[in-house]
C-alpha atoms as a PDB file:
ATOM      1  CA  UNK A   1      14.861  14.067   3.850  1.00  0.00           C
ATOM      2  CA  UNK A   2      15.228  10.333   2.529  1.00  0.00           C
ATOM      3  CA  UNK A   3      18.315   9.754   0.252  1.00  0.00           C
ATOM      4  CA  UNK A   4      17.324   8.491  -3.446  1.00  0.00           C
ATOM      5  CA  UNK A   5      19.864   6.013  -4.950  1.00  0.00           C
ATOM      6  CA  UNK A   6      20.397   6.657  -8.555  1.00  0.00           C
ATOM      7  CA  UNK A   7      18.809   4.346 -10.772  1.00  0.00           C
ATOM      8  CA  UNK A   8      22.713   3.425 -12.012  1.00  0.00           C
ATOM      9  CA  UNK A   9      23.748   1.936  -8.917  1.00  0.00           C
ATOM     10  CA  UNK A  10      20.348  -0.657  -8.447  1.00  0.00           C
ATOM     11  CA  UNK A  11      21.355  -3.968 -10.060  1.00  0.00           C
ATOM     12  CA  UNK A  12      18.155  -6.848 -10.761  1.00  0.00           C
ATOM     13  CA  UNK A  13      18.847  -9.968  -8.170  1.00  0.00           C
ATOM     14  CA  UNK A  14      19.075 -12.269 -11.101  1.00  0.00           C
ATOM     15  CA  UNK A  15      22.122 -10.595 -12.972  1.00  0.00           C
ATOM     16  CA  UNK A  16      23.953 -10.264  -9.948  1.00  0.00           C
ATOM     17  CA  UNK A  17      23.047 -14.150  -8.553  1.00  0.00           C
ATOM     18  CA  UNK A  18      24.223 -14.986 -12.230  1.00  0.00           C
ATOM     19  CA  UNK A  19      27.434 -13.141 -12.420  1.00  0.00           C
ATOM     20  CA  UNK A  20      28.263 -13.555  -8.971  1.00  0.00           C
ATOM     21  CA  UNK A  21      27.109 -16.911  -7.604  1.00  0.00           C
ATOM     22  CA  UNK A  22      25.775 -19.375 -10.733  1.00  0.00           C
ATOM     23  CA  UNK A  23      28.605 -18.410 -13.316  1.00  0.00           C
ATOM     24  CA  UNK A  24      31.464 -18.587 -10.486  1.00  0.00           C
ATOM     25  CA  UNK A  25      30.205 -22.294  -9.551  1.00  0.00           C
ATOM     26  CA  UNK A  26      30.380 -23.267 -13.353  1.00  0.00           C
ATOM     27  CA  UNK A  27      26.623 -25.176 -12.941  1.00  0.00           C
ATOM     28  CA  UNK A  28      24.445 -24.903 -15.949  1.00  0.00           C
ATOM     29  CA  UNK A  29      21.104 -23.429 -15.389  1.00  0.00           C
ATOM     30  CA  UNK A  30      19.803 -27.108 -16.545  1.00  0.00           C
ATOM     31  CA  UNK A  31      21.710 -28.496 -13.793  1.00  0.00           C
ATOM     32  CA  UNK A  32      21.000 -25.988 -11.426  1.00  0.00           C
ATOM     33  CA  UNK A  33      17.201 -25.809 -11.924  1.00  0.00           C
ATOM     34  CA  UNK A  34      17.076 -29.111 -11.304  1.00  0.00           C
ATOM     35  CA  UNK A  35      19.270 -28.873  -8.274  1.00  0.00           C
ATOM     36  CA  UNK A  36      16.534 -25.584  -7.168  1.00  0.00           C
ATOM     37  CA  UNK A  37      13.283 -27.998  -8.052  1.00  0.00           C
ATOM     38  CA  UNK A  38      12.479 -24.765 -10.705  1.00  0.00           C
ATOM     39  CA  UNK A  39      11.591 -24.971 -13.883  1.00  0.00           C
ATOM     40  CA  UNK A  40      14.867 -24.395 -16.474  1.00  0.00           C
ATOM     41  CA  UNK A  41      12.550 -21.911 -17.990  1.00  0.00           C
ATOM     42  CA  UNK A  42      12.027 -20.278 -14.927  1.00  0.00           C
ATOM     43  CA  UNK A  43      15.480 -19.809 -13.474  1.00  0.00           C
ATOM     44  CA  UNK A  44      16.745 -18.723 -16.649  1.00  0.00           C
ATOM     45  CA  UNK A  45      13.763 -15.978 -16.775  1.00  0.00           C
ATOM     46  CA  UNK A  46      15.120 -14.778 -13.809  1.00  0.00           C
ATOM     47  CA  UNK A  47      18.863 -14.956 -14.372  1.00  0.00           C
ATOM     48  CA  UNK A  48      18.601 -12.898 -17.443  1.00  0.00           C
ATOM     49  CA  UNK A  49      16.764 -10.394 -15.608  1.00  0.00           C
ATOM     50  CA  UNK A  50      13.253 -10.991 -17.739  1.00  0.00           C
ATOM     51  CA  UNK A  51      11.831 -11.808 -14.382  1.00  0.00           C
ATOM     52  CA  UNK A  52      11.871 -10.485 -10.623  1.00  0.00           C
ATOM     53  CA  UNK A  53      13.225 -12.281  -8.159  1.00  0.00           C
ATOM     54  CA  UNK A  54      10.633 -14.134  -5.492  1.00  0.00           C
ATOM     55  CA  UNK A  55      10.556 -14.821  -2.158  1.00  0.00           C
ATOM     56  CA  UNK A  56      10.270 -18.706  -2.979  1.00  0.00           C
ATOM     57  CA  UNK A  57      13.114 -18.141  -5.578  1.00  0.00           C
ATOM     58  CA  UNK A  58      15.448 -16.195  -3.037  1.00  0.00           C
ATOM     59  CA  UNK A  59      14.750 -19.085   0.156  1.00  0.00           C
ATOM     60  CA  UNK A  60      16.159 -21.325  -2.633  1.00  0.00           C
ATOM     61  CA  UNK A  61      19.424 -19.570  -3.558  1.00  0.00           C
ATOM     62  CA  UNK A  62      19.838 -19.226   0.152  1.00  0.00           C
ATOM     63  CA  UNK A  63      19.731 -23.186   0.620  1.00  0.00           C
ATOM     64  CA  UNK A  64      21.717 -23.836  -1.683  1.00  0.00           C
ATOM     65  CA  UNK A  65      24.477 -21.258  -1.866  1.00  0.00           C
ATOM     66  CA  UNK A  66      24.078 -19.363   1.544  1.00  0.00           C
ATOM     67  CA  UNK A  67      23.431 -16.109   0.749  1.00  0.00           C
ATOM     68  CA  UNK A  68      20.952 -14.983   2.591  1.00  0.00           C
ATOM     69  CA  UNK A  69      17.242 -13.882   1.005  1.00  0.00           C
ATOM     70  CA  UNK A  70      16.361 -11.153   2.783  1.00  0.00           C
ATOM     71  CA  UNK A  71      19.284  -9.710   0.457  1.00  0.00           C
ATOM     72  CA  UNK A  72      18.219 -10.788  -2.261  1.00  0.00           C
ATOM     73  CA  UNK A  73      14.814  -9.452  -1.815  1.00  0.00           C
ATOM     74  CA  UNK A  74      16.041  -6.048  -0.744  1.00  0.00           C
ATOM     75  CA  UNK A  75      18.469  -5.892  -3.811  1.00  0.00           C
ATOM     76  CA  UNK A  76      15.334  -7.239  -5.873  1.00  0.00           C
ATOM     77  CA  UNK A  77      12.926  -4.168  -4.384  1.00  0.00           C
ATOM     78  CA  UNK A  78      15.779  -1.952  -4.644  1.00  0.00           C
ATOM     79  CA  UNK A  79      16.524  -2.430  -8.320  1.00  0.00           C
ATOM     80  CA  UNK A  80      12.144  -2.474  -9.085  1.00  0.00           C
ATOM     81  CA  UNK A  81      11.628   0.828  -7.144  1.00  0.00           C
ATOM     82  CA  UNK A  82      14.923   2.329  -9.068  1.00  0.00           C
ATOM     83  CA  UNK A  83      12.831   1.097 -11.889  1.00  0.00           C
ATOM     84  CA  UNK A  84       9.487   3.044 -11.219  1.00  0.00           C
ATOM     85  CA  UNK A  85      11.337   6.311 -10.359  1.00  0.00           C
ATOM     86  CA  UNK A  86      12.516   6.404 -13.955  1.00  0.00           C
ATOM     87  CA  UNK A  87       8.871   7.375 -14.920  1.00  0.00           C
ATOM     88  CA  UNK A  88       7.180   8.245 -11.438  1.00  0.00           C
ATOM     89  CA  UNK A  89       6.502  11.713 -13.567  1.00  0.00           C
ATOM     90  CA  UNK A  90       3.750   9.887 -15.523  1.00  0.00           C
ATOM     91  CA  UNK A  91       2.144   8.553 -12.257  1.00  0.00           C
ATOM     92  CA  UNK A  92      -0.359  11.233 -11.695  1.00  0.00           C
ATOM     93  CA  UNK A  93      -1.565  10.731  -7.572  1.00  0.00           C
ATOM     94  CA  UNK A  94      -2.493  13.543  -5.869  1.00  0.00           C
ATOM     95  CA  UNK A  95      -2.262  13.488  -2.434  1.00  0.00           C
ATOM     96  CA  UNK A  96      -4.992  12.511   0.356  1.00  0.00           C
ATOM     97  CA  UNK A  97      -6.024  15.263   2.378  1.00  0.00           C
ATOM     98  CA  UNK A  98      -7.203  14.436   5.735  1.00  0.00           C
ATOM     99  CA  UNK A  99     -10.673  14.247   6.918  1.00  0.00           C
ATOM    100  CA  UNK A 100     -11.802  17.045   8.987  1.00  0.00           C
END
Protein backbone atom coordinates (compact mmCIF):
# COMPACT_ATOMS: atom_id res chain seq x y z
CA UNK A 1 0.00 0.00 0.00
CA UNK A 2 1.60 3.47 -1.12
CA UNK A 3 1.42 6.24 1.59
CA UNK A 4 -0.66 9.48 0.39
CA UNK A 5 0.73 12.79 1.78
CA UNK A 6 -2.00 15.10 2.74
CA UNK A 7 -2.58 17.80 0.47
CA UNK A 8 -1.55 20.25 3.72
CA UNK A 9 1.89 19.25 3.88
CA UNK A 10 2.74 19.76 -0.31
CA UNK A 11 4.08 23.32 -0.65
CA UNK A 12 4.38 24.91 -4.70
CA UNK A 13 8.41 25.24 -5.50
CA UNK A 14 7.93 28.90 -6.06
CA UNK A 15 6.57 29.91 -2.49
CA UNK A 16 9.06 27.97 -0.86
CA UNK A 17 12.21 29.27 -3.36
CA UNK A 18 10.60 32.74 -2.42
CA UNK A 19 10.35 32.47 1.27
CA UNK A 20 13.28 30.46 1.66
CA UNK A 21 15.99 31.38 -0.84
CA UNK A 22 14.96 34.90 -2.88
CA UNK A 23 13.49 36.83 0.24
CA UNK A 24 16.51 35.61 2.61
CA UNK A 25 19.12 37.04 -0.11
CA UNK A 26 17.17 40.45 -0.13
CA UNK A 27 17.43 40.47 -4.36
CA UNK A 28 14.45 41.92 -6.05
CA UNK A 29 12.78 39.74 -8.52
CA UNK A 30 13.91 42.64 -11.15
CA UNK A 31 17.34 42.03 -10.14
CA UNK A 32 17.13 38.52 -9.90
CA UNK A 33 15.41 37.83 -13.25
CA UNK A 34 17.91 39.50 -14.75
CA UNK A 35 20.59 37.71 -12.83
CA UNK A 36 18.34 34.10 -14.05
CA UNK A 37 18.19 35.51 -17.94
CA UNK A 38 14.02 35.12 -17.20
CA UNK A 39 11.66 37.32 -17.91
CA UNK A 40 10.58 39.61 -14.54
CA UNK A 41 7.17 38.52 -15.54
CA UNK A 42 8.07 35.13 -15.53
CA UNK A 43 9.92 34.63 -12.28
CA UNK A 44 7.45 36.51 -10.50
CA UNK A 45 4.61 34.09 -12.08
CA UNK A 46 6.35 31.51 -10.53
CA UNK A 47 7.31 32.95 -7.16
CA UNK A 48 3.78 33.76 -6.38
CA UNK A 49 2.84 30.36 -7.13
CA UNK A 50 0.58 31.42 -10.45
CA UNK A 51 2.95 29.18 -12.28
CA UNK A 52 4.72 25.63 -11.92
CA UNK A 53 8.03 25.36 -11.56
CA UNK A 54 10.20 24.01 -14.84
CA UNK A 55 12.92 22.03 -15.38
CA UNK A 56 14.75 25.08 -17.18
CA UNK A 57 13.53 27.28 -14.21
CA UNK A 58 14.82 24.76 -11.44
CA UNK A 59 18.65 24.17 -13.44
CA UNK A 60 18.62 27.98 -12.91
CA UNK A 61 17.94 28.31 -9.17
CA UNK A 62 20.43 25.52 -8.86
CA UNK A 63 23.25 27.73 -10.61
CA UNK A 64 22.73 30.29 -8.93
CA UNK A 65 21.87 29.43 -5.35
CA UNK A 66 22.89 25.64 -5.14
CA UNK A 67 20.04 23.94 -4.35
CA UNK A 68 19.77 21.28 -6.26
CA UNK A 69 16.73 20.79 -9.09
CA UNK A 70 15.92 17.52 -8.88
CA UNK A 71 14.36 18.98 -5.50
CA UNK A 72 12.81 21.37 -6.75
CA UNK A 73 11.13 19.34 -9.33
CA UNK A 74 10.10 16.66 -6.88
CA UNK A 75 8.68 19.37 -4.43
CA UNK A 76 7.08 20.95 -7.71
CA UNK A 77 5.34 17.30 -8.74
CA UNK A 78 4.69 16.74 -5.22
CA UNK A 79 2.70 19.88 -4.52
CA UNK A 80 0.74 19.39 -8.48
CA UNK A 81 -0.20 15.72 -7.72
CA UNK A 82 -1.40 16.93 -3.99
CA UNK A 83 -3.26 19.25 -6.23
CA UNK A 84 -5.15 16.68 -8.52
CA UNK A 85 -6.04 14.40 -5.55
CA UNK A 86 -8.19 17.21 -4.23
CA UNK A 87 -10.69 16.38 -7.10
CA UNK A 88 -9.40 12.89 -8.48
CA UNK A 89 -13.32 12.00 -7.56
CA UNK A 90 -14.42 13.92 -10.70
CA UNK A 91 -11.84 12.05 -12.90
CA UNK A 92 -14.00 9.28 -14.11
CA UNK A 93 -11.22 6.35 -15.66
CA UNK A 94 -12.15 3.07 -15.45
CA UNK A 95 -9.66 0.69 -15.46
CA UNK A 96 -8.01 -1.35 -18.51
CA UNK A 97 -8.72 -4.85 -18.45
CA UNK A 98 -6.26 -7.02 -20.05
CA UNK A 99 -6.47 -8.60 -23.36
CA UNK A 100 -7.20 -12.18 -23.36
Amino acid sequence: MALKMHPSLAVHAGDWLKTEIVEPHGITVKALAAHLGVSRQGLSNLLNGHAGLSADMALRFEKAFGVKADTLLRMQMAYDLAQVREHEDEIRVERVAKAA
